[in-house]
Protein backbone atom coordinates (compact mmCIF):
# COMPACT_ATOMS: atom_id res chain seq x y z
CA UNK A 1 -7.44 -15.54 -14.30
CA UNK A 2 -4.44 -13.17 -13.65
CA UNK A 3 -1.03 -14.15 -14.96
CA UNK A 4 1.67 -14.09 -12.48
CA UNK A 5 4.07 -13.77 -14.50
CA UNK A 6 3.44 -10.47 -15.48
CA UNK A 7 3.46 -9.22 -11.90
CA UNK A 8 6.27 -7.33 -10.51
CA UNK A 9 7.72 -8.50 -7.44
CA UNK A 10 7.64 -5.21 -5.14
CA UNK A 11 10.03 -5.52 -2.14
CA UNK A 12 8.92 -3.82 1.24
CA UNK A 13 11.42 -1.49 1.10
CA UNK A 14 13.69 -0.22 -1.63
CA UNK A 15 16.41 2.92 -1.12
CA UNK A 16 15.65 4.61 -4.24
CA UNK A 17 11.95 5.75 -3.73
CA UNK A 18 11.54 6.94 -7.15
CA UNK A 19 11.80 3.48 -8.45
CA UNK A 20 10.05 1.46 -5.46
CA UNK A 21 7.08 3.86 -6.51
CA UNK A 22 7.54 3.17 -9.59
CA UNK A 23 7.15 -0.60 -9.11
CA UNK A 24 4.36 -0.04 -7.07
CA UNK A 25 2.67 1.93 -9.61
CA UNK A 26 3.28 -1.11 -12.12
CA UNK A 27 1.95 -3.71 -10.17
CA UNK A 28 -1.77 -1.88 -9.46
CA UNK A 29 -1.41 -1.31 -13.21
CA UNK A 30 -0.99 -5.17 -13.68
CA UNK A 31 -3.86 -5.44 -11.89
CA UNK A 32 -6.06 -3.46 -13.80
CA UNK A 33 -7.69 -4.56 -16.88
CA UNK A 34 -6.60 -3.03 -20.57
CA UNK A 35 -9.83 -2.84 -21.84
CA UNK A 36 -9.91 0.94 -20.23
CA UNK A 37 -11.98 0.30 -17.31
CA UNK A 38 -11.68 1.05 -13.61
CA UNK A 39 -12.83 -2.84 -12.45
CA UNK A 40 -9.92 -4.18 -10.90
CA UNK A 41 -9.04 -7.79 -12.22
CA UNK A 42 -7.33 -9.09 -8.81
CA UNK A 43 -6.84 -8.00 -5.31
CA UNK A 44 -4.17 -5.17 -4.31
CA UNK A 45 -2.00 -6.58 -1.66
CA UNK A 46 -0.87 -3.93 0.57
CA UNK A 47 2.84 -3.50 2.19
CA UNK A 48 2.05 -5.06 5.32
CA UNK A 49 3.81 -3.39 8.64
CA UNK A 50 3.35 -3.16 12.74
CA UNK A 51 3.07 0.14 14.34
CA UNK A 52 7.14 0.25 15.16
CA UNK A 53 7.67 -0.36 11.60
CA UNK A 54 5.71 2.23 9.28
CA UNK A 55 7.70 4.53 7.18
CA UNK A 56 7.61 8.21 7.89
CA UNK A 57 4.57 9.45 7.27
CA UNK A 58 5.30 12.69 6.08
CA UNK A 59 7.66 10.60 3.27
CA UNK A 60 4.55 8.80 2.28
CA UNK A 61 1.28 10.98 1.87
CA UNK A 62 -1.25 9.64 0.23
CA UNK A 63 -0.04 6.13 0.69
CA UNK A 64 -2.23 3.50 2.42
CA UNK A 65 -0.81 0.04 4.16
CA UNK A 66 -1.52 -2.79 6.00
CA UNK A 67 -0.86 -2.41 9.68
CA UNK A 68 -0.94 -6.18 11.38
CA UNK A 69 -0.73 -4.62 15.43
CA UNK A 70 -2.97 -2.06 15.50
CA UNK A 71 -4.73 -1.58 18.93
CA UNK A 72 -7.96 -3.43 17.94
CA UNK A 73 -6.72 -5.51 15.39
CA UNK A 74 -4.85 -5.16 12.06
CA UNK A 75 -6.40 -2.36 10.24
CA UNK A 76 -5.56 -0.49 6.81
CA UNK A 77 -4.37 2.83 7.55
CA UNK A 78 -3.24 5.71 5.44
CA UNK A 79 -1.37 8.70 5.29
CA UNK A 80 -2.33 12.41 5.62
CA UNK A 81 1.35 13.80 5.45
CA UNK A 82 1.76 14.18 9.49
CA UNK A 83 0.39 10.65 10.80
CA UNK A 84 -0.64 6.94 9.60
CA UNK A 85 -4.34 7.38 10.49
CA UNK A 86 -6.83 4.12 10.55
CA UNK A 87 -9.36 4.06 7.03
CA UNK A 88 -12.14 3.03 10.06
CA UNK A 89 -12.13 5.84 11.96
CA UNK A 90 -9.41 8.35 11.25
CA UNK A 91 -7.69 8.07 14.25
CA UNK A 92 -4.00 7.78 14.69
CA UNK A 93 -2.80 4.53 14.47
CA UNK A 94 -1.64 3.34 17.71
């Protein structure tokens, strides 16, 4: 069982990206184990945002989130540097 306690509380949104990556980046580590392999111990919650709300996705290539209104239904989408674009499909999230 995962120990919360060791998990870093990640706000949505942080003004200094450097560091908001940076606890990002911590708590996928947390979730990994230490023995060296890629089996992750718990699930990865995503950042979880409607269509109006995504961040910029040239700011955030490479990123993937949680998008709750997609036309559809809530989908996990990522980004390719010029759009948010649905994991499903590739379409642009709408």
């Amino acid at each position: 069982m995962a120990d919360d306690r060791r998990r870093p509380v990640v706000p949505e949104t942080h003004p200094d990206e450097v560091f908001h990556r940076r606890l990002l980046a911590q708590r996928v580590n947390s979730a990994l184990p230490k023995d060296g392999s890629e089996a992750m111990l718990t699930p990865l919650r995503l950042s979880s945002f409607t269509v109006a709300t995504l961040p910029d996705a040239e700011l955030w290539e490479g990123a993937i989130a949680h998008v709750s209104d997609e036309a559809g239904g809530a989908v996990t989408a990522f980004s390719d540097g010029t759009d948010w674009r649905r994991v499903t499909d590739r379409a642009v999230v709408s």
